[in-house]
C-alpha atoms as a PDB file:
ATOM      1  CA  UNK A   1     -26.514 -18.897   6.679  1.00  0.00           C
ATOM      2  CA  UNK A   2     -25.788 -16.130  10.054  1.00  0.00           C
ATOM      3  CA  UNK A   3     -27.382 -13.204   9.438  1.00  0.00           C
ATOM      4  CA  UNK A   4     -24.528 -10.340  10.556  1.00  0.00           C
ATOM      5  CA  UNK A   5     -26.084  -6.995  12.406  1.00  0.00           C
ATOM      6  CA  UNK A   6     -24.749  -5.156   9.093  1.00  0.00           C
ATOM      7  CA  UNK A   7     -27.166  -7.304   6.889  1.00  0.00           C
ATOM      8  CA  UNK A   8     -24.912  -9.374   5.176  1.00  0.00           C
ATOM      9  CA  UNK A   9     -24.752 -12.984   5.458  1.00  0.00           C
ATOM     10  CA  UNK A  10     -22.039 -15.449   5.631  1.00  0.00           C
ATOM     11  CA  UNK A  11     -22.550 -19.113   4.474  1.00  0.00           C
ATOM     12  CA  UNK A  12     -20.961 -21.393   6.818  1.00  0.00           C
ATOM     13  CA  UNK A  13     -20.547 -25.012   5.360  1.00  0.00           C
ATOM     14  CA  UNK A  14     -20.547 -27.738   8.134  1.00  0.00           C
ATOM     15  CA  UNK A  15     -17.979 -28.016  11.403  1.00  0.00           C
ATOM     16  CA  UNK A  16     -16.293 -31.091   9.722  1.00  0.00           C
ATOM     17  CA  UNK A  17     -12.692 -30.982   9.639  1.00  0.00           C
ATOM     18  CA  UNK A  18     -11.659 -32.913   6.343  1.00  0.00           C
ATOM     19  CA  UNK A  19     -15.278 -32.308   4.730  1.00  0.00           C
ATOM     20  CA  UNK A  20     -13.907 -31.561   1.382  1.00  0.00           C
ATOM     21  CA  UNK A  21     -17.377 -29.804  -0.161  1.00  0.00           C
ATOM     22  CA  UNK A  22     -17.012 -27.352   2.663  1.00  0.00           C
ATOM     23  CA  UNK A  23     -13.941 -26.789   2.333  1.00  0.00           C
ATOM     24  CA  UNK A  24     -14.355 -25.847  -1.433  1.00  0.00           C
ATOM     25  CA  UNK A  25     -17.593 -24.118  -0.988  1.00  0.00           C
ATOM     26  CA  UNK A  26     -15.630 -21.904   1.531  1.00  0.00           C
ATOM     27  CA  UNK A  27     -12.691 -21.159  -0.426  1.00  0.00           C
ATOM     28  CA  UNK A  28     -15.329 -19.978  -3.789  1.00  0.00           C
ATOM     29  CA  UNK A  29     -16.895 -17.391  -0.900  1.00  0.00           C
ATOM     30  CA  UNK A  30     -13.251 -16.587   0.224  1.00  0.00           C
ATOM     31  CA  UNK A  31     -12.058 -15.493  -3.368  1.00  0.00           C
ATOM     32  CA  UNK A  32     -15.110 -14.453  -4.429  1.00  0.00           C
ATOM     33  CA  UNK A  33     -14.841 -12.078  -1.597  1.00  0.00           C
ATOM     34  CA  UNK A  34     -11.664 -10.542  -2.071  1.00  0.00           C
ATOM     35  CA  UNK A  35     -12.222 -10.566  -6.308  1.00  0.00           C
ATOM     36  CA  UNK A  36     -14.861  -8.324  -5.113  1.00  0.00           C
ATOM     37  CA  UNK A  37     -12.903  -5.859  -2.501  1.00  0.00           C
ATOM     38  CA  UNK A  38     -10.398  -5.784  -4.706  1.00  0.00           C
ATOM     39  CA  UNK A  39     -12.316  -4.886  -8.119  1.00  0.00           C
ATOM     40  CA  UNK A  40     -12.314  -1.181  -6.044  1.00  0.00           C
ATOM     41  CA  UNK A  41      -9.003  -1.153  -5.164  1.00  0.00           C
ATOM     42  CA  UNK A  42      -6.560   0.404  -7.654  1.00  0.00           C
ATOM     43  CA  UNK A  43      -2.767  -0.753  -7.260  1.00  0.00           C
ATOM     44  CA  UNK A  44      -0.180   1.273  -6.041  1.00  0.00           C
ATOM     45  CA  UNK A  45       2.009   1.139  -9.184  1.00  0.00           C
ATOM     46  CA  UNK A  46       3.775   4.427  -8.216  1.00  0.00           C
ATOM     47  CA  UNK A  47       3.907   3.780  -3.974  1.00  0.00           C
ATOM     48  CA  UNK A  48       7.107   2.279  -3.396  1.00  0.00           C
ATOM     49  CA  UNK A  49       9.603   2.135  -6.024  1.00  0.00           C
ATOM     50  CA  UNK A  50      13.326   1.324  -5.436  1.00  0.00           C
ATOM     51  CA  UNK A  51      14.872   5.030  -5.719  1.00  0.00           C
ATOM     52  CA  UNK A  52      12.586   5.894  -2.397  1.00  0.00           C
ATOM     53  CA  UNK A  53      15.921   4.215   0.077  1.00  0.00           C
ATOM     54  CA  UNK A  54      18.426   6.800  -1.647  1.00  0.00           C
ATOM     55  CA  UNK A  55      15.706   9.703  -1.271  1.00  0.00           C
ATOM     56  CA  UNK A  56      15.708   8.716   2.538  1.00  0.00           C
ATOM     57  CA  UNK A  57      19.240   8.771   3.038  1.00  0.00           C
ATOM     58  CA  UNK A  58      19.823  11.779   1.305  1.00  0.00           C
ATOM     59  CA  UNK A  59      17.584  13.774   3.120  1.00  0.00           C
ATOM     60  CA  UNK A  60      18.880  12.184   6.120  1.00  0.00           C
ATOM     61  CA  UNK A  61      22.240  13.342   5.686  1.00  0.00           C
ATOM     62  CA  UNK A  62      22.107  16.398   3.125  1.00  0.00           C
ATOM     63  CA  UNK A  63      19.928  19.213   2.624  1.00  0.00           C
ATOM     64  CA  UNK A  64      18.942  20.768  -0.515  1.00  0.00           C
ATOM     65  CA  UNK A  65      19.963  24.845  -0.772  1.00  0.00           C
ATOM     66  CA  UNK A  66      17.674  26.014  -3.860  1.00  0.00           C
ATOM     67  CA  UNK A  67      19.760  28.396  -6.403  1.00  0.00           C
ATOM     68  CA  UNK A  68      17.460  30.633  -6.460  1.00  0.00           C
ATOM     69  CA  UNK A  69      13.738  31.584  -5.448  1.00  0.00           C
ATOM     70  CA  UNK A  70      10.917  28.627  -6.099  1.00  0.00           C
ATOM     71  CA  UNK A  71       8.784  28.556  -8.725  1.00  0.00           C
ATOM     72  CA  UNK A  72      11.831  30.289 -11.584  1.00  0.00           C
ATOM     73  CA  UNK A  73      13.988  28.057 -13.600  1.00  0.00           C
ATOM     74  CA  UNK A  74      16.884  28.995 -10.850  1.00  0.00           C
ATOM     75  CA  UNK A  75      15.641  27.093  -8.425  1.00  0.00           C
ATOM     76  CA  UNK A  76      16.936  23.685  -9.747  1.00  0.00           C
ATOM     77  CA  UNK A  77      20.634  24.807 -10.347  1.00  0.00           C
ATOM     78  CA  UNK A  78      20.931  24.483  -6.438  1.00  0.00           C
ATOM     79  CA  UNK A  79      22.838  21.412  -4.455  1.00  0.00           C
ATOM     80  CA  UNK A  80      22.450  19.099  -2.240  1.00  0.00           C
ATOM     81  CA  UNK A  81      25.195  20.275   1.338  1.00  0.00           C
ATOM     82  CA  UNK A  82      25.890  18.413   4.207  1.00  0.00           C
ATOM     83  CA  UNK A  83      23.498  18.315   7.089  1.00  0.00           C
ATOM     84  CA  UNK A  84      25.815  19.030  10.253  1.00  0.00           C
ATOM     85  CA  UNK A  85      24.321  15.717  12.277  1.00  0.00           C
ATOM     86  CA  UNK A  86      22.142  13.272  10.473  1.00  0.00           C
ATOM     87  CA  UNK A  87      18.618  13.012  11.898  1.00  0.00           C
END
């Protein structure tokens, strides 16, 4: 075991190439490893998502004028006009 200046320790299994114990002892710490990183790490379910490329492209080339003032019901009978040059 190498003690790290964070306090954790690493098992190292022997400098073998081919030593097939090590190699499976080092593959359980590798997994075990990540199962445990990633038991904290919630998924981006909602991140990307396929309608994000026609979002882009519309706000590269259009604009949206609002039909009215935000926050009343107006707002969303506005449209999408032509940008004069894309960005």
């Amino acid at each position: 075991m190498q003690r790290f200046p964070a306090g954790r320790t690493v098992a190292r299994g022997p400098g073998e190439p081919g030593d097939k114990h090590a190699g499976e002892v080092v593959e359980h710490i590798g997994r075990e490893i990540i199962r445990r990183w990633l038991r904290h790490v919630e998924p981006e379910l909602w991140h990307h998502q396929g309608r994000h490329y026609y979002w882009s492209r519309l706000g590269r080339f259009a604009r949206y004028q609002p039909g009215g003032p935000p926050g009343t019901p107006e707002w969303d009978d506005g449209a999408w006009v032509a940008k004069d040059e894309p960005s």
